[in-house]
N, C-alpha and C. Protein backbone atom coordinates (compact mmCIF):
# COMPACT_ATOMS: atom_id res chain seq x y z
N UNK A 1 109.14 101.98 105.01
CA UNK A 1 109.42 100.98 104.01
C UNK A 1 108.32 99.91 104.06
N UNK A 2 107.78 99.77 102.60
CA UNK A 2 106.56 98.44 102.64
C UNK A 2 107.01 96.86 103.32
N UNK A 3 106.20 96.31 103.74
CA UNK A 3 106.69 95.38 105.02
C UNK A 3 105.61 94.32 104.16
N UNK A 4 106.17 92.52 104.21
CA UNK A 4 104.95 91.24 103.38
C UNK A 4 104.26 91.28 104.77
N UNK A 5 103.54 91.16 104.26
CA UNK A 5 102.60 90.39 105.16
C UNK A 5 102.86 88.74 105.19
N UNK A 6 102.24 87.96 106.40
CA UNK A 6 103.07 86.62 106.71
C UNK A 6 102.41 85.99 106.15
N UNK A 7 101.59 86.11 105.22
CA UNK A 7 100.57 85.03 104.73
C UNK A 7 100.29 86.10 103.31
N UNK A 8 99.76 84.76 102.06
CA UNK A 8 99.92 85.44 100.64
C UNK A 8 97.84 85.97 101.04
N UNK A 9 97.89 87.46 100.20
CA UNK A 9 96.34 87.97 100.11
C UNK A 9 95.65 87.61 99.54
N UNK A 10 94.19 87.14 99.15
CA UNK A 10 93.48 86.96 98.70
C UNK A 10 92.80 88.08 98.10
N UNK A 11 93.06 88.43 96.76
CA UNK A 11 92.24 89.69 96.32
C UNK A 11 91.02 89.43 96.34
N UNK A 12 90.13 90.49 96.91
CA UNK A 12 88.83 90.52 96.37
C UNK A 12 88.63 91.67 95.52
N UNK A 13 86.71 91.34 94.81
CA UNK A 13 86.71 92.94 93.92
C UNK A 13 86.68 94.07 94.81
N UNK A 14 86.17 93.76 95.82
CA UNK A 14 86.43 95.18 96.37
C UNK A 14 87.97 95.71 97.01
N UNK A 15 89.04 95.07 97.19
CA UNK A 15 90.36 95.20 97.17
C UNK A 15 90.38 95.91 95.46
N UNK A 16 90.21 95.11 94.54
CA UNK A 16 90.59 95.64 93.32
C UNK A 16 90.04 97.42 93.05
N UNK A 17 88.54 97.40 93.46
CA UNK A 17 87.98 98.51 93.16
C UNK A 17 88.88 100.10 93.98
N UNK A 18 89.36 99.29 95.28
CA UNK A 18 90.21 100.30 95.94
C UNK A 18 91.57 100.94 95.26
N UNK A 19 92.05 99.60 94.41
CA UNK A 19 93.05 99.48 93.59
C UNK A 19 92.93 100.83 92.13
N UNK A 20 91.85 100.24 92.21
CA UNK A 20 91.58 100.53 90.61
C UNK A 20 91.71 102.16 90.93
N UNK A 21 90.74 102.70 91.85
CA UNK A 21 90.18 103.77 92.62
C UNK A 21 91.56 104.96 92.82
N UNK A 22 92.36 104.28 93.46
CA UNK A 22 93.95 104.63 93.82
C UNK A 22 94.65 105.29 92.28
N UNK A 23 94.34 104.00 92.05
CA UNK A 23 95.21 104.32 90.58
C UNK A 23 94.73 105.43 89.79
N UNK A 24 93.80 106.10 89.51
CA UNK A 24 93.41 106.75 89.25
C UNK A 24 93.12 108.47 89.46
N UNK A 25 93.04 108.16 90.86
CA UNK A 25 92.80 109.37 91.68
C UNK A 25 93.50 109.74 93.11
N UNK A 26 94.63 108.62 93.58
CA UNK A 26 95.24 109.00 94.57
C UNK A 26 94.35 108.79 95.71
N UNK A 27 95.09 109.07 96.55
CA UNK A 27 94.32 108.83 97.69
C UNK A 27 93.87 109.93 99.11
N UNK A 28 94.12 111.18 98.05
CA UNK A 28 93.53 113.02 98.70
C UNK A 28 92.23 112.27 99.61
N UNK A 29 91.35 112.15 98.54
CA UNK A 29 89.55 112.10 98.97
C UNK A 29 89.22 110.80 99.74
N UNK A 30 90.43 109.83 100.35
CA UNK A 30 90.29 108.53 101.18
C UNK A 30 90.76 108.80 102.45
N UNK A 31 90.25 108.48 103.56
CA UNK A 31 90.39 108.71 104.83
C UNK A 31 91.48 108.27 105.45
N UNK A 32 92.26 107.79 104.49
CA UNK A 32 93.56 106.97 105.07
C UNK A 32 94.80 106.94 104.13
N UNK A 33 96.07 106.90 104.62
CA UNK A 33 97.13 107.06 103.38
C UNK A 33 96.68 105.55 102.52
N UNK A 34 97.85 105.45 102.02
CA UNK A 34 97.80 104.49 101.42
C UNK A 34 98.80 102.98 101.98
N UNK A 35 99.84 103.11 103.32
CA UNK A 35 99.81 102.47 104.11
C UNK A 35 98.56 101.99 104.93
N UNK A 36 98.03 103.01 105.24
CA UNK A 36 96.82 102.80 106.35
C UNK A 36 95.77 101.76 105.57
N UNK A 37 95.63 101.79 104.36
CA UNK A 37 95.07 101.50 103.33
C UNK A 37 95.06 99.96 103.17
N UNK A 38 96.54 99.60 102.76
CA UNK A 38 96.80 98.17 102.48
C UNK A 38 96.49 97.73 103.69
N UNK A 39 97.25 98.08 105.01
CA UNK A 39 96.99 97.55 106.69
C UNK A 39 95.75 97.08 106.47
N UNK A 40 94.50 98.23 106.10
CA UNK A 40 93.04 97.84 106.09
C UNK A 40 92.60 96.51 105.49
N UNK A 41 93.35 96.50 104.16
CA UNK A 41 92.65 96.03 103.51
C UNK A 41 93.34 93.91 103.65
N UNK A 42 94.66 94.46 104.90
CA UNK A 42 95.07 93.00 104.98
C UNK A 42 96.27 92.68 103.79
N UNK A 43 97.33 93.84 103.16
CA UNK A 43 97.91 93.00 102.35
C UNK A 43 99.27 94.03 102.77
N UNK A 44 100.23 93.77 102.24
CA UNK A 44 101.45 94.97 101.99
C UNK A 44 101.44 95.39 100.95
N UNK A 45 102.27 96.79 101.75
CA UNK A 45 101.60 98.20 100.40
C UNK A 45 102.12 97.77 99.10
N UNK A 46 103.58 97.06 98.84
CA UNK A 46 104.01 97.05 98.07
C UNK A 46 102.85 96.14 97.09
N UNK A 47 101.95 95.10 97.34
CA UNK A 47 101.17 94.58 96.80
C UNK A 47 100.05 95.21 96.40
N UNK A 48 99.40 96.32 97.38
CA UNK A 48 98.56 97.56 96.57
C UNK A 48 99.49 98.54 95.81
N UNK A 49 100.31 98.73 95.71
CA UNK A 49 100.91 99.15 94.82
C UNK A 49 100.79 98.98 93.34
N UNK A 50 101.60 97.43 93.22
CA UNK A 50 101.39 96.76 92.36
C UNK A 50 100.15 96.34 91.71
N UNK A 51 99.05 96.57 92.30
CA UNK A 51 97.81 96.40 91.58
C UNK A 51 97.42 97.41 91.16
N UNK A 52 97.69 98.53 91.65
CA UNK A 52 97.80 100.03 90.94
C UNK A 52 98.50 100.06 89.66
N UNK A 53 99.69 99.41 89.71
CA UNK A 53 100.23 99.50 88.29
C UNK A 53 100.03 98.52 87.50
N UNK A 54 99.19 97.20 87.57
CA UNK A 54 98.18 96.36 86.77
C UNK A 54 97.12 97.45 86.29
N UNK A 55 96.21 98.34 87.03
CA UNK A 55 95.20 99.23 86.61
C UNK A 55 95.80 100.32 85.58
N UNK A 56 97.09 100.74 86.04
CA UNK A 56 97.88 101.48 84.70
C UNK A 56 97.89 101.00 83.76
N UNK A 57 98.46 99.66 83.32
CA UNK A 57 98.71 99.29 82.65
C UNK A 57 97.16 98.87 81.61
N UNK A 58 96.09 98.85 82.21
CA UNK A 58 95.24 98.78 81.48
C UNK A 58 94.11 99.90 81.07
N UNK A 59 94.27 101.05 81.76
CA UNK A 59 94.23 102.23 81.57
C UNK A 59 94.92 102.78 80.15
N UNK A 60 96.71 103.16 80.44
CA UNK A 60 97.13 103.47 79.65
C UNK A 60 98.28 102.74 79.17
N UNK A 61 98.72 101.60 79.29
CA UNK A 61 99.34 100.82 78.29
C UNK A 61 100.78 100.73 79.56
N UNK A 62 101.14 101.54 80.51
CA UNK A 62 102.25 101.76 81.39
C UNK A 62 101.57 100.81 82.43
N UNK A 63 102.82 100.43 83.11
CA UNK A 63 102.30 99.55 84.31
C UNK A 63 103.07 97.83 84.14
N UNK A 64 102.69 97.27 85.06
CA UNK A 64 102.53 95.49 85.19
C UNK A 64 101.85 95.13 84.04
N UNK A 65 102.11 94.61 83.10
CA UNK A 65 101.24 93.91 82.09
C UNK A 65 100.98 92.69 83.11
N UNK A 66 101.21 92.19 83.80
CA UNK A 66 100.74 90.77 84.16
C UNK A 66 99.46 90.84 85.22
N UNK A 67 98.13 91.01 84.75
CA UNK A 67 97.03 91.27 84.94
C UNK A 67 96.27 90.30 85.16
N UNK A 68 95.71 90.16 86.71
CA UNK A 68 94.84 88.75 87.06
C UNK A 68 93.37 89.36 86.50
N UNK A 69 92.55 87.60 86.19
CA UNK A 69 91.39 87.98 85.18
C UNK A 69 90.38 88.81 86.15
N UNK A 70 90.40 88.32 87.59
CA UNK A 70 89.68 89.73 88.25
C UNK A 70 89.56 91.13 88.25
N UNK A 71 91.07 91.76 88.12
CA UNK A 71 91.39 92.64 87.78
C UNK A 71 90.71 93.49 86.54
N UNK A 72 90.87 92.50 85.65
CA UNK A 72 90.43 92.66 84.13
C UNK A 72 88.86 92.58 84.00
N UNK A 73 88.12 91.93 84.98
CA UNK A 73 86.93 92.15 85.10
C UNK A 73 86.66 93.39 85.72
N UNK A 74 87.25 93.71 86.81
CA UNK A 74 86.80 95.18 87.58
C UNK A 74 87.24 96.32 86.60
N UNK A 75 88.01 96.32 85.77
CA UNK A 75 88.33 97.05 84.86
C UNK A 75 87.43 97.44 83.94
N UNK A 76 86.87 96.25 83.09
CA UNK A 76 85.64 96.41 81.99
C UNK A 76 84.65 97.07 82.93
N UNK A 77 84.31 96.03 84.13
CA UNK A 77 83.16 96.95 84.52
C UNK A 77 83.26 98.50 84.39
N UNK A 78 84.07 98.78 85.64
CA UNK A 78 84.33 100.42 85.72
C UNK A 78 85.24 101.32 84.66
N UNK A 79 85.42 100.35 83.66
CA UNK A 79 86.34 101.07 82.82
C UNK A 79 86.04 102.91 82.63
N UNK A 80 84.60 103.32 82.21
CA UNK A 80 84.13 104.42 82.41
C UNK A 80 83.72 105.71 83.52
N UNK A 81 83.97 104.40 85.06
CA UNK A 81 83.49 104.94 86.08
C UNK A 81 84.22 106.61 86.31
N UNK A 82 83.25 107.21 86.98
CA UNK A 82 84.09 108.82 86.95
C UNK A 82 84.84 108.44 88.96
N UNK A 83 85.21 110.25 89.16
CA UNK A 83 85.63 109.72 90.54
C UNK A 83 84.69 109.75 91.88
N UNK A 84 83.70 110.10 91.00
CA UNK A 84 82.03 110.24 91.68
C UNK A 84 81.81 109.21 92.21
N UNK A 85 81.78 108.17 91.04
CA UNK A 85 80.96 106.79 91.36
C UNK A 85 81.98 106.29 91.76
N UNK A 86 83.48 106.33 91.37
CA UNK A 86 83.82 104.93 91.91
C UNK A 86 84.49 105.54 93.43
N UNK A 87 84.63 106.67 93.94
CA UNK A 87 84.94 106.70 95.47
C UNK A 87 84.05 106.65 96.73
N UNK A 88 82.55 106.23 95.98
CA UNK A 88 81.71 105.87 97.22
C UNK A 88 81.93 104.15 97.44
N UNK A 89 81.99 103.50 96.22
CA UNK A 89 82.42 101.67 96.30
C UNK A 89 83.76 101.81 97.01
N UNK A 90 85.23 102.63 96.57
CA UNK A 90 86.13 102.35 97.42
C UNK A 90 85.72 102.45 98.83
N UNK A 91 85.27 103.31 99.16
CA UNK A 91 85.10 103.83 100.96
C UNK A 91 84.43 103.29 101.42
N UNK A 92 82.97 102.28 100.82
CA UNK A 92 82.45 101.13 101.11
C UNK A 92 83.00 100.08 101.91
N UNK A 93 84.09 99.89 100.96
CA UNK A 93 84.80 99.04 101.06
C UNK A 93 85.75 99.45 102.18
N UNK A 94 86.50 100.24 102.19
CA UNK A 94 87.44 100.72 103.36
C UNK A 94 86.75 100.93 104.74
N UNK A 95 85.19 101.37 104.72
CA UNK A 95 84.32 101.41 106.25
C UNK A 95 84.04 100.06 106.67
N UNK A 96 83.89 99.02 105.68
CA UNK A 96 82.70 97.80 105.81
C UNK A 96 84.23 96.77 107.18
N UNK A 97 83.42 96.46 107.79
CA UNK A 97 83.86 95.47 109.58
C UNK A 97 84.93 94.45 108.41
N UNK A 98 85.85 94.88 109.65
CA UNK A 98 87.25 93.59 109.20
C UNK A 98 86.70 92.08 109.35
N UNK A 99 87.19 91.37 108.38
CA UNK A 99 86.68 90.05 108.81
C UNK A 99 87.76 89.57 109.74
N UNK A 100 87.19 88.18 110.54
CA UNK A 100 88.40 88.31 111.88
C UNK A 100 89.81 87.31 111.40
């Protein structure tokens, strides 16, 4: 069961790009579930979740309509991205040193 974390997350784009990444393509070709995932990335799953279904929702119309403007920026950017390009930025992101 998804568990808060004790303190609210600070999204970054590269949180989003993982987001976006997820939403799209699951998480087969990522080295980690998608618990292991949020742990990484510092938030609860239920909150990567939910940014998964912000990326639905701007994908295909399903999802969270309530969409932060970051979000909506990583979106335009990669709106086109295939799962080529955008699963070397997620795993970037998932290898790159925890901040402390």
């Amino acid at each position: 069961m998804p568990t808060a974390p004790a303190e609210r997350h600070s999204w970054t784009e590269g949180d989003d790009l993982v987001a976006l990444y997820m939403s799209r393509h699951g998480v087969a070709r990522l080295p980690m579930m998608q618990a292991g995932i949020a742990n990484r990335l510092g938030m609860s799953e239920t909150s990567l979740i939910m940014r998964q279904h912000n990326f639905g929702h701007l994908d295909n119309g399903t999802g969270l309509s309530h969409v932060a403007a970051q979000t909506r920026r990583i979106h335009r950017h990669y709106r086109n991205a295939t799962e080529a390009e955008l699963r070397p930025l997620a795993l970037r992101v998932l290898n790159a040193p925890k901040s402390p």
